[in-house]
PDB file of N, CA and C in Angstrom:
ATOM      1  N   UNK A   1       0.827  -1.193   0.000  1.00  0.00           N
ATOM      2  CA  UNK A   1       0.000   0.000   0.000  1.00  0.00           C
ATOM      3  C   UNK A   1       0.869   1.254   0.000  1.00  0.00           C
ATOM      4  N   UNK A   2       2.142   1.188   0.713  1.00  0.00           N
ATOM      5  CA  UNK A   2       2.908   2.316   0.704  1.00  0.00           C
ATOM      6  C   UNK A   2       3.251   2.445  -0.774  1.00  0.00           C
ATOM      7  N   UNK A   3       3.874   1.998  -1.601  1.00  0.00           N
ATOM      8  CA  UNK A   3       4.464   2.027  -2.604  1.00  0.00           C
ATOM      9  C   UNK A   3       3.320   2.208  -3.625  1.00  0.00           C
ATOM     10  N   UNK A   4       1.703   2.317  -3.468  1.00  0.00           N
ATOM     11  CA  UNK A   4       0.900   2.657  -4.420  1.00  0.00           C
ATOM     12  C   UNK A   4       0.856   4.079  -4.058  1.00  0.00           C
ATOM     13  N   UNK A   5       0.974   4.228  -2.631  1.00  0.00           N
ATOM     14  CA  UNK A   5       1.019   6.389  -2.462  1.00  0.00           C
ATOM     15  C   UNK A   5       1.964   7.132  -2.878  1.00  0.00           C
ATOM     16  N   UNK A   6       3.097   6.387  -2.659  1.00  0.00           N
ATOM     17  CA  UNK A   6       4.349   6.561  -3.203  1.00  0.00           C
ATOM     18  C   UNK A   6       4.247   6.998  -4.783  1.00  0.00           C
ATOM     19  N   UNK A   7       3.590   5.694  -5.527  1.00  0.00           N
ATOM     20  CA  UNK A   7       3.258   6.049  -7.083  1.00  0.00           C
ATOM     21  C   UNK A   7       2.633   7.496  -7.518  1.00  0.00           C
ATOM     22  N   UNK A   8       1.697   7.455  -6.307  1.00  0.00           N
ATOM     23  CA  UNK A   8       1.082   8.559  -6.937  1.00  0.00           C
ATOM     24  C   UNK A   8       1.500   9.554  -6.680  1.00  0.00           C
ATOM     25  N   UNK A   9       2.025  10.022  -5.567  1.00  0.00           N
ATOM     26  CA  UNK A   9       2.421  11.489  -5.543  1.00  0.00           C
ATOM     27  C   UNK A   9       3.220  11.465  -6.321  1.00  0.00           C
ATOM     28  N   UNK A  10       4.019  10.314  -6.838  1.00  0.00           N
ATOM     29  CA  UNK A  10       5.024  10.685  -7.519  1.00  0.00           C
ATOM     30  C   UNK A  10       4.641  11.147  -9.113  1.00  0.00           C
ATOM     31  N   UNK A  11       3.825  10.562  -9.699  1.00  0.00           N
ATOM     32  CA  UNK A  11       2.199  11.168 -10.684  1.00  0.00           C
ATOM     33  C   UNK A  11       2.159  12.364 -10.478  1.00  0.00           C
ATOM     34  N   UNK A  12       1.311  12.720  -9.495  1.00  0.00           N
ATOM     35  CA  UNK A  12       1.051  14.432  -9.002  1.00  0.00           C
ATOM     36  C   UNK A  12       2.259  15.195  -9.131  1.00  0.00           C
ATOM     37  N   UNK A  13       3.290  15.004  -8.601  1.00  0.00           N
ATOM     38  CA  UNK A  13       4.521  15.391  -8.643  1.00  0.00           C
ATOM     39  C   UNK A  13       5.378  15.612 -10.273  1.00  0.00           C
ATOM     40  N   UNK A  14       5.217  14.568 -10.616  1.00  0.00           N
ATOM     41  CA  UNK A  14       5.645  14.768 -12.726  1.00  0.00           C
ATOM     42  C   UNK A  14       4.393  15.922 -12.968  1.00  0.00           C
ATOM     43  N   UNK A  15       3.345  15.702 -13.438  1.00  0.00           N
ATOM     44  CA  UNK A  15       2.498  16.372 -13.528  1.00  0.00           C
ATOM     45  C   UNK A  15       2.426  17.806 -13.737  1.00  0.00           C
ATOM     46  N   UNK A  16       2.560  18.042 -12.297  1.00  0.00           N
ATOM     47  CA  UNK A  16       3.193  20.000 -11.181  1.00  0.00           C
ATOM     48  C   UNK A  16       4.256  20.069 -12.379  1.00  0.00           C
ATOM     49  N   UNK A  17       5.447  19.138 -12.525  1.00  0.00           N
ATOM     50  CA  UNK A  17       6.640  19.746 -12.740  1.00  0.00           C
ATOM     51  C   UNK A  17       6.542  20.171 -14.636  1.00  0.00           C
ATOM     52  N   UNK A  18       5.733  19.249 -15.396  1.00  0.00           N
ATOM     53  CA  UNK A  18       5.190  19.177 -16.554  1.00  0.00           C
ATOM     54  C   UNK A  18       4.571  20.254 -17.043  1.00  0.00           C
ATOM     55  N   UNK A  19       3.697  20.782 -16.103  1.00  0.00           N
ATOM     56  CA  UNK A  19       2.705  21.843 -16.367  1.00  0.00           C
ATOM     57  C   UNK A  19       3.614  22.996 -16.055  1.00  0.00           C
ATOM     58  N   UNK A  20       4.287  23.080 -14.957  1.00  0.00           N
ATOM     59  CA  UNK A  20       5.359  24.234 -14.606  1.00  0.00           C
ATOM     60  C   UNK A  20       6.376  24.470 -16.236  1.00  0.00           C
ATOM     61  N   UNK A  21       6.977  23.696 -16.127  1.00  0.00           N
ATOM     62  CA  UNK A  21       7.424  23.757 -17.223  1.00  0.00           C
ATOM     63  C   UNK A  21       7.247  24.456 -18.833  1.00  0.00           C
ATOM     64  N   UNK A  22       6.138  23.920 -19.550  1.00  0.00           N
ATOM     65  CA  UNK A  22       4.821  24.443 -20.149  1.00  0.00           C
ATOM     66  C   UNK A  22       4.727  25.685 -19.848  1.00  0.00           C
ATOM     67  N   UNK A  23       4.146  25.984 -18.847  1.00  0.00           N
ATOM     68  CA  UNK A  23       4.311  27.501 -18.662  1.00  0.00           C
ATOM     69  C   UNK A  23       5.528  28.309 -18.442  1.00  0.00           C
ATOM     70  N   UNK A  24       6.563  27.727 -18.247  1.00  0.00           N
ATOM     71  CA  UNK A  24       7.260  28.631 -18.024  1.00  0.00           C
ATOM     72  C   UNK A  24       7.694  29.407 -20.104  1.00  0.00           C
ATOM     73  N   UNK A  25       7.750  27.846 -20.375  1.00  0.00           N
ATOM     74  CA  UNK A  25       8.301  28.130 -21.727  1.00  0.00           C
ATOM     75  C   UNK A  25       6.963  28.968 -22.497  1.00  0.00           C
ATOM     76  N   UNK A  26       5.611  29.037 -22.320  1.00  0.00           N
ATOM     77  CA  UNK A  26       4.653  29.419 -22.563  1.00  0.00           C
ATOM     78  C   UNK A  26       4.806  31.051 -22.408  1.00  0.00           C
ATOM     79  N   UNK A  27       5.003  31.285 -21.467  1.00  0.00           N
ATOM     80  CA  UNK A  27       5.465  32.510 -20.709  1.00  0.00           C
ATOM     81  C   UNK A  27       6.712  33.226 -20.931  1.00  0.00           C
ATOM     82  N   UNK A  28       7.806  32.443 -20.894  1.00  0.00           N
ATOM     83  CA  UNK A  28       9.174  32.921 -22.032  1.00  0.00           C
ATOM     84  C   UNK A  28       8.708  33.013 -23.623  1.00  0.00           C
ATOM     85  N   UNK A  29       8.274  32.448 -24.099  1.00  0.00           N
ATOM     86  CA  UNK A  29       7.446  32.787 -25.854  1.00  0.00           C
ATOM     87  C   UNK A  29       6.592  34.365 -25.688  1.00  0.00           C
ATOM     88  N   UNK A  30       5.853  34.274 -24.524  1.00  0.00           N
ATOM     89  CA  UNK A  30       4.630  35.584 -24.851  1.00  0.00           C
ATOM     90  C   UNK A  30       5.802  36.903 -24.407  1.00  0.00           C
ATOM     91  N   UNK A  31       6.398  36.734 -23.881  1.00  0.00           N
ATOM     92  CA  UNK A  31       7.583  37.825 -23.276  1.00  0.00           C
ATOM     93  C   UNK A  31       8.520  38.105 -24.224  1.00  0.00           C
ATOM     94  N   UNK A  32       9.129  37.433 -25.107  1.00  0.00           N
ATOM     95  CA  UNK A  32       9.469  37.513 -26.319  1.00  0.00           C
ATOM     96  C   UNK A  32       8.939  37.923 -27.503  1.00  0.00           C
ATOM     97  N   UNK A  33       7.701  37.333 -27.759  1.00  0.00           N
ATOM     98  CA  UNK A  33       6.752  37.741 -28.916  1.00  0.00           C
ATOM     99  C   UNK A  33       6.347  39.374 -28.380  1.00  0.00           C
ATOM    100  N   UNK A  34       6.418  39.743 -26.942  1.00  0.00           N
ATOM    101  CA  UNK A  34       5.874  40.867 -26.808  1.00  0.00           C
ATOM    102  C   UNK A  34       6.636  42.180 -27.090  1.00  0.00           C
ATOM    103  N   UNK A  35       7.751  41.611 -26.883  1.00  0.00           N
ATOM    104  CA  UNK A  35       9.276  42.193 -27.254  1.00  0.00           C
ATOM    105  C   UNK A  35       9.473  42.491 -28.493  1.00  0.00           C
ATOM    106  N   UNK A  36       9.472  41.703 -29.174  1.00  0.00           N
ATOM    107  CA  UNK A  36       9.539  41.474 -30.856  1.00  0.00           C
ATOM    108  C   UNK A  36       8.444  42.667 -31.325  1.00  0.00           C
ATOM    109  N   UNK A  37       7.313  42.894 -31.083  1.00  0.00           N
ATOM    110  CA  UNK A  37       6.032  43.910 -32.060  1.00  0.00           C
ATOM    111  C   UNK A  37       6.531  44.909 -31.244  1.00  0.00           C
ATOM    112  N   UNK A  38       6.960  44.969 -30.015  1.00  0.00           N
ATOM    113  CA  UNK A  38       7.264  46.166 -29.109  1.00  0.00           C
ATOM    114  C   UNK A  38       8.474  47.462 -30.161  1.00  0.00           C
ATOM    115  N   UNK A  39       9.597  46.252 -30.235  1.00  0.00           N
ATOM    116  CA  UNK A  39      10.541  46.718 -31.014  1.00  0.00           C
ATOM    117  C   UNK A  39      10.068  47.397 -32.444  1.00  0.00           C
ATOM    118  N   UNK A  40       9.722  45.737 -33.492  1.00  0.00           N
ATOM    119  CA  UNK A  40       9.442  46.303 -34.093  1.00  0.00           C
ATOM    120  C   UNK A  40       8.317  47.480 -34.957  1.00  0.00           C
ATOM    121  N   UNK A  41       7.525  47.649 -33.865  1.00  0.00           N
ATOM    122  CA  UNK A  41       6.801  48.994 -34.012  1.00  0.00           C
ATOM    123  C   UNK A  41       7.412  50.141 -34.176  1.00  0.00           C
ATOM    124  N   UNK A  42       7.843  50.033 -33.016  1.00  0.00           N
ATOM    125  CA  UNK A  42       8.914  51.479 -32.800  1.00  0.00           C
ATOM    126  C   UNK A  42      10.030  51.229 -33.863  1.00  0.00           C
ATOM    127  N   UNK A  43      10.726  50.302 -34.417  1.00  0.00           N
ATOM    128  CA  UNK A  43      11.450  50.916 -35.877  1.00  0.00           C
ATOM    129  C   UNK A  43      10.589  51.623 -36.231  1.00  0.00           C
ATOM    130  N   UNK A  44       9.676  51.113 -36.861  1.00  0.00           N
ATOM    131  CA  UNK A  44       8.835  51.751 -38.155  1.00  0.00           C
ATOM    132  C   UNK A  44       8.109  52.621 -38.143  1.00  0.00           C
ATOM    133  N   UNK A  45       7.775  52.975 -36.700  1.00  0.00           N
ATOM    134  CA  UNK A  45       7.736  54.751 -36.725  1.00  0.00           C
ATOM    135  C   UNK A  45       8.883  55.712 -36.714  1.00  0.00           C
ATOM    136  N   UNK A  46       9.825  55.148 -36.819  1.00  0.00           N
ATOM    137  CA  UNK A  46      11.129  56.042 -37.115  1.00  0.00           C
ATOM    138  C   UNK A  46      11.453  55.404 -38.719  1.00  0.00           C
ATOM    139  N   UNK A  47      11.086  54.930 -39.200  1.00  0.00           N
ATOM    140  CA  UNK A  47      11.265  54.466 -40.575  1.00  0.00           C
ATOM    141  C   UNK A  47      10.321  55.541 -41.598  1.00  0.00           C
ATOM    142  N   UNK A  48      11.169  56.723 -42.090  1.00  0.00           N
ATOM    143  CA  UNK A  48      10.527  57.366 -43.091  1.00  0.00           C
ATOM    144  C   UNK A  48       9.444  56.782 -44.150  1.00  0.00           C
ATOM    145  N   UNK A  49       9.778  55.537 -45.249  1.00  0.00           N
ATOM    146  CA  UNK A  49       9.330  54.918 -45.772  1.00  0.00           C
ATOM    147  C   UNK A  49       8.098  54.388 -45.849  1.00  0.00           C
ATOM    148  N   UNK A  50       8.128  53.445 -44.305  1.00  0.00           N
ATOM    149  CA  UNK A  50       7.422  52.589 -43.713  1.00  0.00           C
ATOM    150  C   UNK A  50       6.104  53.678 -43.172  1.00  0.00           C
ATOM    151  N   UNK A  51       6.198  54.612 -42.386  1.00  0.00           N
ATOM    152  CA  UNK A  51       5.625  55.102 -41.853  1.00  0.00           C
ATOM    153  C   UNK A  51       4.173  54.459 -41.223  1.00  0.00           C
ATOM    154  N   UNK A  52       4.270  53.569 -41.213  1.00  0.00           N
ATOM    155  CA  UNK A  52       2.714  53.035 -40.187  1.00  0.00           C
ATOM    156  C   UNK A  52       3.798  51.779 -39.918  1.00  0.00           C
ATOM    157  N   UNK A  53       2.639  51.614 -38.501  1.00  0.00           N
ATOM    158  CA  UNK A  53       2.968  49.949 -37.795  1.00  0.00           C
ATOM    159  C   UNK A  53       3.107  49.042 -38.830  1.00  0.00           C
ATOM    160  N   UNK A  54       4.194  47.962 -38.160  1.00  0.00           N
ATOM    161  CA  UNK A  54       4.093  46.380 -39.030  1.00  0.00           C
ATOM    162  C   UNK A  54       3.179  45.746 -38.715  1.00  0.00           C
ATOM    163  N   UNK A  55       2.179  45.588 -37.745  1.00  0.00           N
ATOM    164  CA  UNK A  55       1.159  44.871 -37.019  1.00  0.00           C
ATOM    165  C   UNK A  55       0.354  45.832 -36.398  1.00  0.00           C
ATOM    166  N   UNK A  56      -1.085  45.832 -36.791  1.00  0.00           N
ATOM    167  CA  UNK A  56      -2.254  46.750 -35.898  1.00  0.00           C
ATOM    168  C   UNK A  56      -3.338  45.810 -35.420  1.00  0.00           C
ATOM    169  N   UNK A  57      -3.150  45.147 -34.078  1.00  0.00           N
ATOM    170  CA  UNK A  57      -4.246  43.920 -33.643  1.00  0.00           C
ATOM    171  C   UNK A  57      -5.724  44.719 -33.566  1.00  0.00           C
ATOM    172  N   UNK A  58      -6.202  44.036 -33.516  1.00  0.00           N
ATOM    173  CA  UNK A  58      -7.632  44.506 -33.037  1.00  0.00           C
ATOM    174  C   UNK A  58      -7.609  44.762 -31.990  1.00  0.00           C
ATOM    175  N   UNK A  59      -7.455  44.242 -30.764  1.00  0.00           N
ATOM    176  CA  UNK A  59      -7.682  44.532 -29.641  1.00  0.00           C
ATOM    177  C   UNK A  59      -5.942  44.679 -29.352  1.00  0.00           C
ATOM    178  N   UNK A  60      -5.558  46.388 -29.366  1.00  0.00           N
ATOM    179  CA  UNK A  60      -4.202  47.070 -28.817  1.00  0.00           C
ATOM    180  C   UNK A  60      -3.700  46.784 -27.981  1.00  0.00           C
ATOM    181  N   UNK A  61      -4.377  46.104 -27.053  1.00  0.00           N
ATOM    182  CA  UNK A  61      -3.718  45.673 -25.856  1.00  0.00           C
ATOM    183  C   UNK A  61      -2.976  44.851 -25.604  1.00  0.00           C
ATOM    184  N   UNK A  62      -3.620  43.525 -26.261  1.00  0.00           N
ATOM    185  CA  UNK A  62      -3.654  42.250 -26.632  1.00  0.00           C
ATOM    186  C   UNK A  62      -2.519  41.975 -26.911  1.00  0.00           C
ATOM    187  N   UNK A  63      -2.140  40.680 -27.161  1.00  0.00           N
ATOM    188  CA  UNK A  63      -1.089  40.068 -27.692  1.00  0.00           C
ATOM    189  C   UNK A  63      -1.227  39.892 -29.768  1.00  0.00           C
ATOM    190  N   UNK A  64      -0.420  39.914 -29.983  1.00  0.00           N
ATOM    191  CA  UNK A  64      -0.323  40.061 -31.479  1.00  0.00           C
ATOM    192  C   UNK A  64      -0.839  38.387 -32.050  1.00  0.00           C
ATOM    193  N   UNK A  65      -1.138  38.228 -32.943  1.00  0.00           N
ATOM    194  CA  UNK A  65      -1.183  36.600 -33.539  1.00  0.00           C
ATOM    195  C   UNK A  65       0.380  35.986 -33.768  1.00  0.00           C
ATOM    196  N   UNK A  66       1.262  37.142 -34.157  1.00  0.00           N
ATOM    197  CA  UNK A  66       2.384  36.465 -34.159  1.00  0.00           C
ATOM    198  C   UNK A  66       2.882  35.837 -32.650  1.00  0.00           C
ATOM    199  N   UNK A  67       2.429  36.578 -31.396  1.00  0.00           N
ATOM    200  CA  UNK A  67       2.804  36.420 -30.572  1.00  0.00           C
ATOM    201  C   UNK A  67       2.137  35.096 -29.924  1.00  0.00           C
ATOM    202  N   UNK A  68       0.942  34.872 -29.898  1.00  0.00           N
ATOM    203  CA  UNK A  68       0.168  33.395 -30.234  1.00  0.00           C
ATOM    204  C   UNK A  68       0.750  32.953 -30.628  1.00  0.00           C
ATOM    205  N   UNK A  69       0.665  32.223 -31.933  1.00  0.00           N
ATOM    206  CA  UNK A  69       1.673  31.436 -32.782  1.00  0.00           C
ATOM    207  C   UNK A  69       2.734  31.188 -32.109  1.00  0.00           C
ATOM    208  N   UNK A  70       3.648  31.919 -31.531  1.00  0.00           N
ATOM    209  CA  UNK A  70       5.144  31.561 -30.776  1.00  0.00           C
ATOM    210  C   UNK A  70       4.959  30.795 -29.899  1.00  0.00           C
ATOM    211  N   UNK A  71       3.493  31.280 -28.305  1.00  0.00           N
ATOM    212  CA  UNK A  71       3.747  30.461 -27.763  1.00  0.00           C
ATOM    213  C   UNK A  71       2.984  29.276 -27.932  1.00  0.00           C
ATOM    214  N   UNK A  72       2.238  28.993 -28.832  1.00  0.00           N
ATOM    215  CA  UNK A  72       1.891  27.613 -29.048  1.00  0.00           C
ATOM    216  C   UNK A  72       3.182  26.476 -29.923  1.00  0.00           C
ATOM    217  N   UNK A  73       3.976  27.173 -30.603  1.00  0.00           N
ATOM    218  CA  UNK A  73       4.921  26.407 -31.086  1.00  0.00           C
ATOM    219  C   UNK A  73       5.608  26.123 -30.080  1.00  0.00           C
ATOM    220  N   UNK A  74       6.069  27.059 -29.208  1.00  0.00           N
ATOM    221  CA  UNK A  74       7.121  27.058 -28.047  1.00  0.00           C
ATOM    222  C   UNK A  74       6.457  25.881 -27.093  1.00  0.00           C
ATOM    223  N   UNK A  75       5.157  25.764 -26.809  1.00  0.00           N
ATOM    224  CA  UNK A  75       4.685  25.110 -25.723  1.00  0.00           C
ATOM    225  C   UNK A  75       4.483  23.558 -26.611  1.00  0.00           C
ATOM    226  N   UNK A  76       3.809  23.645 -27.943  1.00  0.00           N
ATOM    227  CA  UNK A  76       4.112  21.607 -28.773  1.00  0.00           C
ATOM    228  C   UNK A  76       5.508  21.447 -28.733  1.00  0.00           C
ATOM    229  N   UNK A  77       6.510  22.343 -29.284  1.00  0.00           N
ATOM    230  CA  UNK A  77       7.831  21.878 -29.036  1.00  0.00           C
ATOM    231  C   UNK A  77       8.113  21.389 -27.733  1.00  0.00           C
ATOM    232  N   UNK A  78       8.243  22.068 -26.745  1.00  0.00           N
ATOM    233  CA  UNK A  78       8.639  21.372 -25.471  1.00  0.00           C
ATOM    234  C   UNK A  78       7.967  20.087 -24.844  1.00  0.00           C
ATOM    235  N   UNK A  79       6.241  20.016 -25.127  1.00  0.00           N
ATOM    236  CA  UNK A  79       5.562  18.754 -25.309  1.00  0.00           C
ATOM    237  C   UNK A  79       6.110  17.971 -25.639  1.00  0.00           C
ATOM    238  N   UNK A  80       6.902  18.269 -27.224  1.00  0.00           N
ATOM    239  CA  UNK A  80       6.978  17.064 -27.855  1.00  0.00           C
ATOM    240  C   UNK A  80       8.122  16.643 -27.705  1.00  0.00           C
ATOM    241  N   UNK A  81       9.469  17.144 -27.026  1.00  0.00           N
ATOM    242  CA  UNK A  81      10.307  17.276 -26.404  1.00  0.00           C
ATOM    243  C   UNK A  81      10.415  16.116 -25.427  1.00  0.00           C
ATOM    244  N   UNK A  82       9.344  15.835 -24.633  1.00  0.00           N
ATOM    245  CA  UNK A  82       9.146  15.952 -23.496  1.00  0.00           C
ATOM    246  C   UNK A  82       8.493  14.395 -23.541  1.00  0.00           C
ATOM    247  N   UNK A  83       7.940  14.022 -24.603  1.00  0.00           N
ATOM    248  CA  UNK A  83       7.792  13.155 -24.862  1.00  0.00           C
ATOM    249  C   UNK A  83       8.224  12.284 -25.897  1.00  0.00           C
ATOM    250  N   UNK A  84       9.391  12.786 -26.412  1.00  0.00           N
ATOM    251  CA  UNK A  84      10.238  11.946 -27.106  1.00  0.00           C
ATOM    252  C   UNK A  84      10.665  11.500 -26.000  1.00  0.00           C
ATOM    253  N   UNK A  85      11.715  12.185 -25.159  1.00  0.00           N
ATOM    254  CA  UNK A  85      12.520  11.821 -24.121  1.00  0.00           C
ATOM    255  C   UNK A  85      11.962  10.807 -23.205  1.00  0.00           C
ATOM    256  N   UNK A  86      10.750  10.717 -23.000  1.00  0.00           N
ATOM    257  CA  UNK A  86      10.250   9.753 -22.071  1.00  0.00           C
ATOM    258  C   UNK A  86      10.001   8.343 -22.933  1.00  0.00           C
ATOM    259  N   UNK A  87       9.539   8.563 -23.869  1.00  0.00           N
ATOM    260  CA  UNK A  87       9.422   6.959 -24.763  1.00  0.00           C
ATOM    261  C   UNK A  87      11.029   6.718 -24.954  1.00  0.00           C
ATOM    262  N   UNK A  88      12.269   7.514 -25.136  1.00  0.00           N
ATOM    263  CA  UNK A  88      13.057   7.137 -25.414  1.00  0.00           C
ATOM    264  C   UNK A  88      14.115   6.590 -23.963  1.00  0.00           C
ATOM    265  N   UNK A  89      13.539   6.876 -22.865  1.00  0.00           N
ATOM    266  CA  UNK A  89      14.015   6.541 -21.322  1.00  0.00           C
ATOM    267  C   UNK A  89      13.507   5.386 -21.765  1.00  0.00           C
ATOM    268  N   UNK A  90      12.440   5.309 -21.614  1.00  0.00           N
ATOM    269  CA  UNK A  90      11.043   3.551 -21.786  1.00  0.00           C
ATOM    270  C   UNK A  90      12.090   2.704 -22.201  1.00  0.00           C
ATOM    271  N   UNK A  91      12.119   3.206 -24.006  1.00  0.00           N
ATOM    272  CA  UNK A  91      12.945   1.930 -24.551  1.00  0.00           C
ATOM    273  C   UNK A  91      14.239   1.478 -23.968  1.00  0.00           C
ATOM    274  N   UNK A  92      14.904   2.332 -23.314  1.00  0.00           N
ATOM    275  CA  UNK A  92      16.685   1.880 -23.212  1.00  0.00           C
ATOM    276  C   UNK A  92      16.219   1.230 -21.733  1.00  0.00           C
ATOM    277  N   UNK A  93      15.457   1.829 -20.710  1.00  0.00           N
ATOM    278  CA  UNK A  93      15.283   0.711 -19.575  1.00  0.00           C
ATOM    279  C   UNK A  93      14.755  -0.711 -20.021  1.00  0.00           C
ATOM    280  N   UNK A  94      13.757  -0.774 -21.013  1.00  0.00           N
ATOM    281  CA  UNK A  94      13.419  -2.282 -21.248  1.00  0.00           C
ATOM    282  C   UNK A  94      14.893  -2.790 -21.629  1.00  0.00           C
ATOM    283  N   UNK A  95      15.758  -2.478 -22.742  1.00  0.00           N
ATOM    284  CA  UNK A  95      16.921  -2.647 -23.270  1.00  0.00           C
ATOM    285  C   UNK A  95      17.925  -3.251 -21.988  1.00  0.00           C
ATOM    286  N   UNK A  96      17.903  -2.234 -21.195  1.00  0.00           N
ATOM    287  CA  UNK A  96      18.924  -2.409 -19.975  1.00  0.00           C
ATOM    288  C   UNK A  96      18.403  -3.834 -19.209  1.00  0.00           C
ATOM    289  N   UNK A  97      16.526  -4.185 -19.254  1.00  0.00           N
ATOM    290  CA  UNK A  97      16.685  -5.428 -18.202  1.00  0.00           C
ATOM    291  C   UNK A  97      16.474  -6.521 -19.095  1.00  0.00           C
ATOM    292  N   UNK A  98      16.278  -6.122 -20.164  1.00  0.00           N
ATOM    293  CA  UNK A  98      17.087  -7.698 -20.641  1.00  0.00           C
ATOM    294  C   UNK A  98      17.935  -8.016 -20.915  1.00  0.00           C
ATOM    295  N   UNK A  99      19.050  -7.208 -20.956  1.00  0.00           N
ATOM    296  CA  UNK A  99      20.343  -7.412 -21.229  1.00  0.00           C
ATOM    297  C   UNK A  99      20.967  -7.842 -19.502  1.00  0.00           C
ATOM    298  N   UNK A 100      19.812  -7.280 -18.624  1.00  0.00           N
ATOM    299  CA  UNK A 100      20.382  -7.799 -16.977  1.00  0.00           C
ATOM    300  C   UNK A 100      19.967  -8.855 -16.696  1.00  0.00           C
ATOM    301  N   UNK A 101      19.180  -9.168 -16.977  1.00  0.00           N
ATOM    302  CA  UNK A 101      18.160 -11.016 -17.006  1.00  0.00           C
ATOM    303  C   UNK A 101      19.365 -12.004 -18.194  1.00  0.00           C
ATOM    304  N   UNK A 102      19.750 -11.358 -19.297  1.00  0.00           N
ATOM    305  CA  UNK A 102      20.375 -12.541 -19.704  1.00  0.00           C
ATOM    306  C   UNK A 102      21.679 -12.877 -19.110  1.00  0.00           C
ATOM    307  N   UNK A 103      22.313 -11.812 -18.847  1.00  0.00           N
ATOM    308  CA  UNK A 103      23.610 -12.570 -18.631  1.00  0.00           C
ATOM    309  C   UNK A 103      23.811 -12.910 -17.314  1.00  0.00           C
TER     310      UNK A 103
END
C-alpha cells in the first residue's frame, strides 16, 4: 500500500513539474513575442518609408497573432520534447533489463 502512495504522488509530482514547465516556456514565448512587435513597431515609426505599424491587432492591448503562434509552437515543441525523451528513457530501460536477465 505504501508504494501505491508513493506512485502517486510521484504522478502528481511529474504532472506539477510538466505543467510548470509548459508555462514557463509558454510565458518565455509571450515575453518575447511581446518584445519582438514592441521593437518592431517602434522601428517603423522612425522608418521614413514605412511610416505606419508592421502589425495593428484589433484589440491594442492584446497580444499580437504572431505572438500566439510563438507560444503555441514554443509550448508543442517542449511537449513534444518531453515526450520523445520519455518513450526514449522507456525503450533503453526495457533494453537495460534484458540485457540484466540474460547474462
Amino acid at each position: 500500500m505504501d508504494a501505491d502512495i508513493r506512485s502517486v504522488v510521484r504522478r502528481i509530482i511529474d504532472l506539477l513539474l510538466i505543467a510548470a514547465i509548459l508555462g514557463a516556456v509558454g510565458f518565455g514565448a509571450y515575453y518575447i513575442g511581446q518584445h519582438v512587435d514592441k521593437t518592431s513597431n517602434t522601428l517603423a515609426a522612425q522608418d521614413s518609408e514605412l511610416g505606419q505599424k508592421t502589425y495593428r491587432p484589433t484589440n491594442a492591448s492584446g497580444p499580437s497573432r504572431r505572438t500566439i503562434e510563438l507560444i503555441g509552437a514554443s509550448v508543442a515543441g517542449a511537449a513534444g520534447i518531453m515526450i520523445v525523451v520519455s518513450l526514449g528513457s522507456v525503450l533503453l530501460k526495457t533494453r537495460k533489463r534484458q540485457r540484466w536477465h540474460a547474462t
